[in-house]
C-alpha atoms as a PDB file:
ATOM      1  CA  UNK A   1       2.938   9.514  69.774  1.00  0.00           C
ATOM      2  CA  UNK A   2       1.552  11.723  72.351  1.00  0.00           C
ATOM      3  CA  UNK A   3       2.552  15.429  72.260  1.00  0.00           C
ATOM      4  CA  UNK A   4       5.676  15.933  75.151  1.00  0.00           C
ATOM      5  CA  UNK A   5       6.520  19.710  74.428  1.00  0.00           C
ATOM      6  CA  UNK A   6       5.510  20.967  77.181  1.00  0.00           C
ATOM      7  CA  UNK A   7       6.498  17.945  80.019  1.00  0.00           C
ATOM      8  CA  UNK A   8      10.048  18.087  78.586  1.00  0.00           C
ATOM      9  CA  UNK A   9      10.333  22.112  78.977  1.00  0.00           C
ATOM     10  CA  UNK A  10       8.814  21.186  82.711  1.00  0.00           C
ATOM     11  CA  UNK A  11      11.720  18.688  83.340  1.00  0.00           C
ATOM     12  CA  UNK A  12      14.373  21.469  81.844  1.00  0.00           C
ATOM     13  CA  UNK A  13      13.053  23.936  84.271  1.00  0.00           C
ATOM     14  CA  UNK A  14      13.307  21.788  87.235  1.00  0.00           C
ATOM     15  CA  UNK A  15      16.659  19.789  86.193  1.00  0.00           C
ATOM     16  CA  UNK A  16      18.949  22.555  88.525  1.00  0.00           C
ATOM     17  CA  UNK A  17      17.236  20.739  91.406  1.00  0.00           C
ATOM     18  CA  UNK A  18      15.878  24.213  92.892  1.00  0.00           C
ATOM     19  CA  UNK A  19      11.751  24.901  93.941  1.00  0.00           C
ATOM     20  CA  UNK A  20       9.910  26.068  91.310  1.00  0.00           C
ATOM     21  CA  UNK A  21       6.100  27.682  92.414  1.00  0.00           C
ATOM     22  CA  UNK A  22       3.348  26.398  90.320  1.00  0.00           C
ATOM     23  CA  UNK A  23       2.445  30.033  89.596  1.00  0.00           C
ATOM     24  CA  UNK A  24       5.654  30.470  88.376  1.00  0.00           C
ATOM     25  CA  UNK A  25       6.078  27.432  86.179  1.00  0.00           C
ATOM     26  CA  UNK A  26       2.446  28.587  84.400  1.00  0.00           C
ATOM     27  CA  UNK A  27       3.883  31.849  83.720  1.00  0.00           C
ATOM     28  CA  UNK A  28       6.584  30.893  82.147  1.00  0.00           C
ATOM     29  CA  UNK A  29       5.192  28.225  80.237  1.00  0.00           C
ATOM     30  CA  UNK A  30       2.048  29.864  79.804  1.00  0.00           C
ATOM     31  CA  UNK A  31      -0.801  27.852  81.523  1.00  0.00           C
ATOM     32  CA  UNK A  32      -2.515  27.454  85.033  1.00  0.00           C
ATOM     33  CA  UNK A  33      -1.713  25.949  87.986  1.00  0.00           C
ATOM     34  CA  UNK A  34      -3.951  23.041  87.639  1.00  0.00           C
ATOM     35  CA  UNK A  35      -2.343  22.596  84.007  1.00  0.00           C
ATOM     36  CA  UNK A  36       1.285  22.625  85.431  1.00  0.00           C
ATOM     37  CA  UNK A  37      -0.273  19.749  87.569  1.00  0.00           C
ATOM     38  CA  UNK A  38      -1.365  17.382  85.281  1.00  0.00           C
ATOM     39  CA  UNK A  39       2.648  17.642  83.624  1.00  0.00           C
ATOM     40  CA  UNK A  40       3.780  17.267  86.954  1.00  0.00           C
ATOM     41  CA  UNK A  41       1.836  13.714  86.949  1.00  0.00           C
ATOM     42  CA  UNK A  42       3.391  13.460  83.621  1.00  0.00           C
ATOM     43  CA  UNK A  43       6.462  13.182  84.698  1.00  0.00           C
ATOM     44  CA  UNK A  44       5.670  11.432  87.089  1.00  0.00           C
ATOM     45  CA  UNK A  45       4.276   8.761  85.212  1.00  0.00           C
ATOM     46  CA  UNK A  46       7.772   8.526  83.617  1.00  0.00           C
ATOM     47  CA  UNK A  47       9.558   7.508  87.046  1.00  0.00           C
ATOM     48  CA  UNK A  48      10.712  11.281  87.640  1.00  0.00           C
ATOM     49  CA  UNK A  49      10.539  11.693  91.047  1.00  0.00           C
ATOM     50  CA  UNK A  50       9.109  15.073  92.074  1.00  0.00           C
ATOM     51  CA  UNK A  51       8.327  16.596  95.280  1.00  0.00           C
ATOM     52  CA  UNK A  52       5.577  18.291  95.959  1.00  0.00           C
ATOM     53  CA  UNK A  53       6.053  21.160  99.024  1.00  0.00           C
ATOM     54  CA  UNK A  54       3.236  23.496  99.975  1.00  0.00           C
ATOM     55  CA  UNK A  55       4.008  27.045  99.794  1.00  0.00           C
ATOM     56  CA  UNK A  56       7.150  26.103  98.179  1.00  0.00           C
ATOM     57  CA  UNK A  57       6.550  24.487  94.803  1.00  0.00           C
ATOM     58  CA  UNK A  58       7.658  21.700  92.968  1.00  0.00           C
ATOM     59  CA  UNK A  59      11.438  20.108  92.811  1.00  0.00           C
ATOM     60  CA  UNK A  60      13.624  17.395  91.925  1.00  0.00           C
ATOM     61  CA  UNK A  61      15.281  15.398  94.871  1.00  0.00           C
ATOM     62  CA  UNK A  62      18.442  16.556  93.057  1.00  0.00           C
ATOM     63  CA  UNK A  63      19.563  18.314  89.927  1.00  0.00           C
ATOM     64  CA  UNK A  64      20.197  15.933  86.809  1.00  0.00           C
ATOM     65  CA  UNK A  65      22.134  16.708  83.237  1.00  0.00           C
ATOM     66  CA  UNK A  66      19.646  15.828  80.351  1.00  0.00           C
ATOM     67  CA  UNK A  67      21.171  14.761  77.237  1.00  0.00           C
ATOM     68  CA  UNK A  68      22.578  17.643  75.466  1.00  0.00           C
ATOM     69  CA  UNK A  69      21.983  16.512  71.456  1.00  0.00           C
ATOM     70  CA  UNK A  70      24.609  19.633  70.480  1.00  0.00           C
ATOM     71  CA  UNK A  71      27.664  18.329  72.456  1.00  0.00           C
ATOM     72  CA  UNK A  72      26.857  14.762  71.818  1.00  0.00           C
ATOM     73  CA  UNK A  73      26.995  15.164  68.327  1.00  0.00           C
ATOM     74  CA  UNK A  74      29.730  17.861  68.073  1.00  0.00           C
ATOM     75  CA  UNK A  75      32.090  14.917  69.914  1.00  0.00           C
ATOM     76  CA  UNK A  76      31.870  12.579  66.676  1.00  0.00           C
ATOM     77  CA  UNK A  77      34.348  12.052  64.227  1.00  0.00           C
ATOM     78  CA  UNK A  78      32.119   9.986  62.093  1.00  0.00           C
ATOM     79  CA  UNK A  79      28.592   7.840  62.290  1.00  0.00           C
ATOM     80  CA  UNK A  80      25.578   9.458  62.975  1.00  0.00           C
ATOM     81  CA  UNK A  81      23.646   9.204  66.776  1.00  0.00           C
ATOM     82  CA  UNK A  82      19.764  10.494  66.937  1.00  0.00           C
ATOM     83  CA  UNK A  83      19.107  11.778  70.528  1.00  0.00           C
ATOM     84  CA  UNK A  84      15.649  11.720  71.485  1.00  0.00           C
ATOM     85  CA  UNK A  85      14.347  12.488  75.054  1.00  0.00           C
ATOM     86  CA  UNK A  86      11.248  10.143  74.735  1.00  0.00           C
ATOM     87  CA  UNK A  87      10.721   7.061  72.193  1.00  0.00           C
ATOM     88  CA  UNK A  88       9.180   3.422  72.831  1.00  0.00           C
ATOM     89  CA  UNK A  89      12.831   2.087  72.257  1.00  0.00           C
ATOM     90  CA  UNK A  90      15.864   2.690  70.896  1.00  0.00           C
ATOM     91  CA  UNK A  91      16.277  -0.687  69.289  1.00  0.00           C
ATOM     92  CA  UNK A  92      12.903  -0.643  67.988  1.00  0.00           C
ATOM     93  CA  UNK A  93      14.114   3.163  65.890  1.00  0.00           C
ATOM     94  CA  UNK A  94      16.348   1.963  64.545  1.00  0.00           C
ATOM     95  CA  UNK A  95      14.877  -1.726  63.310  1.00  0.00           C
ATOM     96  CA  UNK A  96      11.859   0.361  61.990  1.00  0.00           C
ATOM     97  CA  UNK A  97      14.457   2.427  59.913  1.00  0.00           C
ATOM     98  CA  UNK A  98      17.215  -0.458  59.109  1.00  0.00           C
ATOM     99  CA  UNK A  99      17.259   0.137  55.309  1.00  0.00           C
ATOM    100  CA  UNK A 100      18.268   3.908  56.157  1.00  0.00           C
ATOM    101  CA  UNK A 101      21.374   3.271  58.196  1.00  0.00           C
ATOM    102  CA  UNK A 102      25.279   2.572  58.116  1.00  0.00           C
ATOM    103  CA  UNK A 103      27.191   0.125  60.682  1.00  0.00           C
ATOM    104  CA  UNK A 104      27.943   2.306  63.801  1.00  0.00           C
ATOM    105  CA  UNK A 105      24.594   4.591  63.478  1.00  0.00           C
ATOM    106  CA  UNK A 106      23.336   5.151  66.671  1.00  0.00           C
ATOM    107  CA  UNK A 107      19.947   6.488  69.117  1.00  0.00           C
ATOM    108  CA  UNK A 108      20.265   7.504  72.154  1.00  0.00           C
ATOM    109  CA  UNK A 109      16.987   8.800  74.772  1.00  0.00           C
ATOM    110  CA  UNK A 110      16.176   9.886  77.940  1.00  0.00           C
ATOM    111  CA  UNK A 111      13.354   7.342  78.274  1.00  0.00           C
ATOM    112  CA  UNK A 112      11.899   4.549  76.378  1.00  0.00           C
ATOM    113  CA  UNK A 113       8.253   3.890  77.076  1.00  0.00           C
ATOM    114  CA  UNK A 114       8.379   0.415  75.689  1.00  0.00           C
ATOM    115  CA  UNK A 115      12.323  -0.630  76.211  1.00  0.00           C
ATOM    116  CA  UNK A 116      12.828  -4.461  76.514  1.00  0.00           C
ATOM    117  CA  UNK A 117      15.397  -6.791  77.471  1.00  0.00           C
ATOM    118  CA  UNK A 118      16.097 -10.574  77.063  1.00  0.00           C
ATOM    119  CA  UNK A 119      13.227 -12.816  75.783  1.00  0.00           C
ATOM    120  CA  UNK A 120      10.948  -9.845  75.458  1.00  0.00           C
ATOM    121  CA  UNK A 121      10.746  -9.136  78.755  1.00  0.00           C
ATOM    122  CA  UNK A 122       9.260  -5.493  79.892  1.00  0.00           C
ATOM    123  CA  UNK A 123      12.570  -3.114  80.565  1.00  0.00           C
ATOM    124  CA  UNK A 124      11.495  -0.102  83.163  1.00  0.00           C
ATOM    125  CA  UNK A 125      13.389   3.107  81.634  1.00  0.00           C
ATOM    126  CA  UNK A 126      12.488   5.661  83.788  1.00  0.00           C
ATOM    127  CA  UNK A 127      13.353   9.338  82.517  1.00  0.00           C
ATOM    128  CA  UNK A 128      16.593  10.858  83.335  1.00  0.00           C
ATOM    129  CA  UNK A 129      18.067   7.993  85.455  1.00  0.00           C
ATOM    130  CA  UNK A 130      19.621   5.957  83.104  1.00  0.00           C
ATOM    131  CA  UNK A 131      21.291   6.242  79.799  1.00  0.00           C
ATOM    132  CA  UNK A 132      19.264   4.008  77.168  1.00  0.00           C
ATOM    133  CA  UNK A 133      21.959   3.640  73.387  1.00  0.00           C
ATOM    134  CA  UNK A 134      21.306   1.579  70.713  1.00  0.00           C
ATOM    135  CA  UNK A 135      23.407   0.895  68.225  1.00  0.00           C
ATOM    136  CA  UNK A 136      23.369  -0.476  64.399  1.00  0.00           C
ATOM    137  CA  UNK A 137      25.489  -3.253  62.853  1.00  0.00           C
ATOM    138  CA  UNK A 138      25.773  -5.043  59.853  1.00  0.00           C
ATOM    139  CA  UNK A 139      26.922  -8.578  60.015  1.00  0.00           C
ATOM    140  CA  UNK A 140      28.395  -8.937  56.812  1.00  0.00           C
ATOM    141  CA  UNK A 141      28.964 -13.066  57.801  1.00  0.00           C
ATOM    142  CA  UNK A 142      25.215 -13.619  58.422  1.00  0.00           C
ATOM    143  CA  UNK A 143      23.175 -14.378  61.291  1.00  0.00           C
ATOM    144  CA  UNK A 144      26.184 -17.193  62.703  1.00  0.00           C
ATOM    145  CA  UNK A 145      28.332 -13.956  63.373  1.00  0.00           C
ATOM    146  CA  UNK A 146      25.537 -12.867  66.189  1.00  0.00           C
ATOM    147  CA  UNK A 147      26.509 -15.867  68.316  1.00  0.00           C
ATOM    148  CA  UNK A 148      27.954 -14.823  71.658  1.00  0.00           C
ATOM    149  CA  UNK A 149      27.881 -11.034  70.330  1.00  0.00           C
ATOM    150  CA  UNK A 150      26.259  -9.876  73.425  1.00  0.00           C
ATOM    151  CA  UNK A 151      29.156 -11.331  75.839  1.00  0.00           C
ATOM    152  CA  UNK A 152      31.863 -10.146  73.692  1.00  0.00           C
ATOM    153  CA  UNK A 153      30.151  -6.579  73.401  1.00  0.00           C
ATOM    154  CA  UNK A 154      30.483  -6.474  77.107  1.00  0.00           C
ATOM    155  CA  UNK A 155      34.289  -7.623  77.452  1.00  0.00           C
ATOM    156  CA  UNK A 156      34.770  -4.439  75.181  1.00  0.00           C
ATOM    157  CA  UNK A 157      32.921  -2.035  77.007  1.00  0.00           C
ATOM    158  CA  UNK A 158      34.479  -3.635  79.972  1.00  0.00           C
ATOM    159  CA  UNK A 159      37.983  -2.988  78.565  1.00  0.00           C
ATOM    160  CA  UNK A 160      37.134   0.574  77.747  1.00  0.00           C
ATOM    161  CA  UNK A 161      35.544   1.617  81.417  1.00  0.00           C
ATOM    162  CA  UNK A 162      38.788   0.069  83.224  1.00  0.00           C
ATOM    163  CA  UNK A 163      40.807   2.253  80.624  1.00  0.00           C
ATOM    164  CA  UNK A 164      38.930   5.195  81.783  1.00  0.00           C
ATOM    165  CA  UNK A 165      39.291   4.736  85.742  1.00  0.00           C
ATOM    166  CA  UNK A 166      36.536   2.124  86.283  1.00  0.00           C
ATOM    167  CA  UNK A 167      38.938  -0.794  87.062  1.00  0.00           C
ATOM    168  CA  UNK A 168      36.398  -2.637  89.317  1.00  0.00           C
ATOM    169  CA  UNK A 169      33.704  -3.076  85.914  1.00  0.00           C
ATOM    170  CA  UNK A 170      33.272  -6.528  85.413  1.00  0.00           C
ATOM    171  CA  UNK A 171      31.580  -8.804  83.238  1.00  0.00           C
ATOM    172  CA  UNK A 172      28.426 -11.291  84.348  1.00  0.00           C
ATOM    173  CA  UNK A 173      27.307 -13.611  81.837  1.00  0.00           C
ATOM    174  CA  UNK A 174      25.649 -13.518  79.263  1.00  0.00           C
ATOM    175  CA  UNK A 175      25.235  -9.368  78.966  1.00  0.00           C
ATOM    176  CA  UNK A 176      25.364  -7.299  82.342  1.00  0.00           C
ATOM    177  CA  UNK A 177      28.055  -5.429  83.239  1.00  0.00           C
ATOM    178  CA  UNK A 178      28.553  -5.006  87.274  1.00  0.00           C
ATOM    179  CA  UNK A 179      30.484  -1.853  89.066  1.00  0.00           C
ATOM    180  CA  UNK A 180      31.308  -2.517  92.669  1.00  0.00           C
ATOM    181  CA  UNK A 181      28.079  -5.383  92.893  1.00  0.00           C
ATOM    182  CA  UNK A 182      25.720  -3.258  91.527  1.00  0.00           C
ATOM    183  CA  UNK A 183      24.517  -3.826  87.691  1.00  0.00           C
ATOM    184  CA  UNK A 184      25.985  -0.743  85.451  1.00  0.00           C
ATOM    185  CA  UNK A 185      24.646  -1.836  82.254  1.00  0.00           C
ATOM    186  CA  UNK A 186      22.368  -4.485  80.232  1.00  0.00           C
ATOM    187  CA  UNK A 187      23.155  -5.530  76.758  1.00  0.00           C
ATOM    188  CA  UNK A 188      20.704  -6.721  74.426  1.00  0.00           C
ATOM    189  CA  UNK A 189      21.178  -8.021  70.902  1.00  0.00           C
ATOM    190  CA  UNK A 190      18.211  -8.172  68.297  1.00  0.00           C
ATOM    191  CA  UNK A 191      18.747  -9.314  64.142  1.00  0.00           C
ATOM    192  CA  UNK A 192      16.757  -8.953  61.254  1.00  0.00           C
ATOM    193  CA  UNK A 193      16.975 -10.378  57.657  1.00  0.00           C
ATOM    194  CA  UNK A 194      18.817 -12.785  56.352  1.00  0.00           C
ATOM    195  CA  UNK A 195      22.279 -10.523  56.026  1.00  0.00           C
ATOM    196  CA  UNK A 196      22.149 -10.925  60.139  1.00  0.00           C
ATOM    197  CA  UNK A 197      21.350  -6.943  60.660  1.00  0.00           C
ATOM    198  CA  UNK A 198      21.568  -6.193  64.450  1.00  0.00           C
ATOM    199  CA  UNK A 199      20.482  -3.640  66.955  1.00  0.00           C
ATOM    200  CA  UNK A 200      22.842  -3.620  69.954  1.00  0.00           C
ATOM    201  CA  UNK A 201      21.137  -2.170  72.922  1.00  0.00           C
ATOM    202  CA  UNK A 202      22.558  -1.004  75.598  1.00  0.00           C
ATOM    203  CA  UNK A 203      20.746   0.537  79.300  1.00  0.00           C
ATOM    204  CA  UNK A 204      23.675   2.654  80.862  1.00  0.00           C
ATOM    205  CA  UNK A 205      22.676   3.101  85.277  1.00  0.00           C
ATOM    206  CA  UNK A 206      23.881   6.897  85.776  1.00  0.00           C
ATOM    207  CA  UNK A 207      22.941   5.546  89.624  1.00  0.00           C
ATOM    208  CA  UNK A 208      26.042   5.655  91.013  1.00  0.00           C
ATOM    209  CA  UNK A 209      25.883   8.011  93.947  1.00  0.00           C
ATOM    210  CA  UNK A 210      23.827  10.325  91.647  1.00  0.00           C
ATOM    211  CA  UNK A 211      26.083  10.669  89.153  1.00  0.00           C
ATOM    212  CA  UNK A 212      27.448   8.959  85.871  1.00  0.00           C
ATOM    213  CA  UNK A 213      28.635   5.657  86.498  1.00  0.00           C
ATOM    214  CA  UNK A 214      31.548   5.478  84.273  1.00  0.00           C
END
């Protein structure tokens, strides 16, 4: 996978939202103007949308909270949950390391490059914008315990948001979730081997007047 060290400090440095000069941003990070650029187009190329503003620098059209891997983990009581900013897709991690992981094992990014939804269609994860968690089960019953997992995965998460103040979640068939007409979250199932092994996916909208949905 291509090397994102240096886009990722670039989106830290502009995540309070402020104008940052391109001489600036080189300094810091130790490059030219013309290099700060081409990570700016980066970035870009991930659905971040940044201005551009002559004599003024670069910015965000508002300041966003990146995934902090330290409080996210320090919140668990047991499991395990890999945070990665960029990966082709959480589901796909954690199929490609199925023989490594316990029911309830998690990944969680800031952008998937290749994230799908139903019948392999192409899911657009921009960076930052939405929250993209995928989650590891084992189906001890077999593959016949997957049937209508998706829909019942999104009655629970349903249950949970009302308990937390979102009282207007609802459920669309067969594995949306809507908040006040607008779609807050996509559930996709995926199993492997013959023990029924699944990948839960979920893609979280933070779009909610700017910030977290739920």
């Amino acid at each position: 996978m291509k090397d994102n060290t240096v886009p990722l400090k670039l989106i830290a440095l502009l995540a309070n939202g402020e104008f940052h000069s391109g001489e600036q941003l080189g300094e810091t990070l130790g490059m030219s103007r013309a290099a700060i650029n081409k990570h700016i187009q980066t970035l870009r190329d991930w659905g971040v949308d940044v201005f551009t503003v002559p004599g003024k620098g670069y910015s965000l059209p508002e300041p966003i909270q990146l995934l902090n891997a330290e409080q996210i983990l320090g919140q668990l009581d047991g499991g395990s949950v890999t945070v990665l900013p960029v990966i082709d897709s959480t589901n796909q991690y954690l199929l490609d390391r199925i023989g490594e992981l316990k029911s309830g094992d998690a990944c969680v990014a800031e952008y998937q490059q290749a994230g799908r939804g139903r019948r392999g269609r192409k899911w657009f994860s921009p960076f930052g914008a939405n929250l993209y968690l995928s989650m590891f089960w084992r189906l001890e019953q077999g593959p016949a315990a997957a049937i209508g997992l998706s829909l019942v995965i999104g009655i629970v998460m349903a249950e949970v948001l009302r308990k937390l103040g979102a009282d207007k979640v609802r459920v669309k068939w067969p594995n949306d979730l809507y908040l006040q007409d607008r779609k807050l979250a996509g559930i996709l199932v995926e199993l492997t081997g013959k023990t029924g092994d699944a990948a839960q996916n979920s893609h979280w909208s933070r779009d909610q007047h700017g910030n977290a949905s739920c």
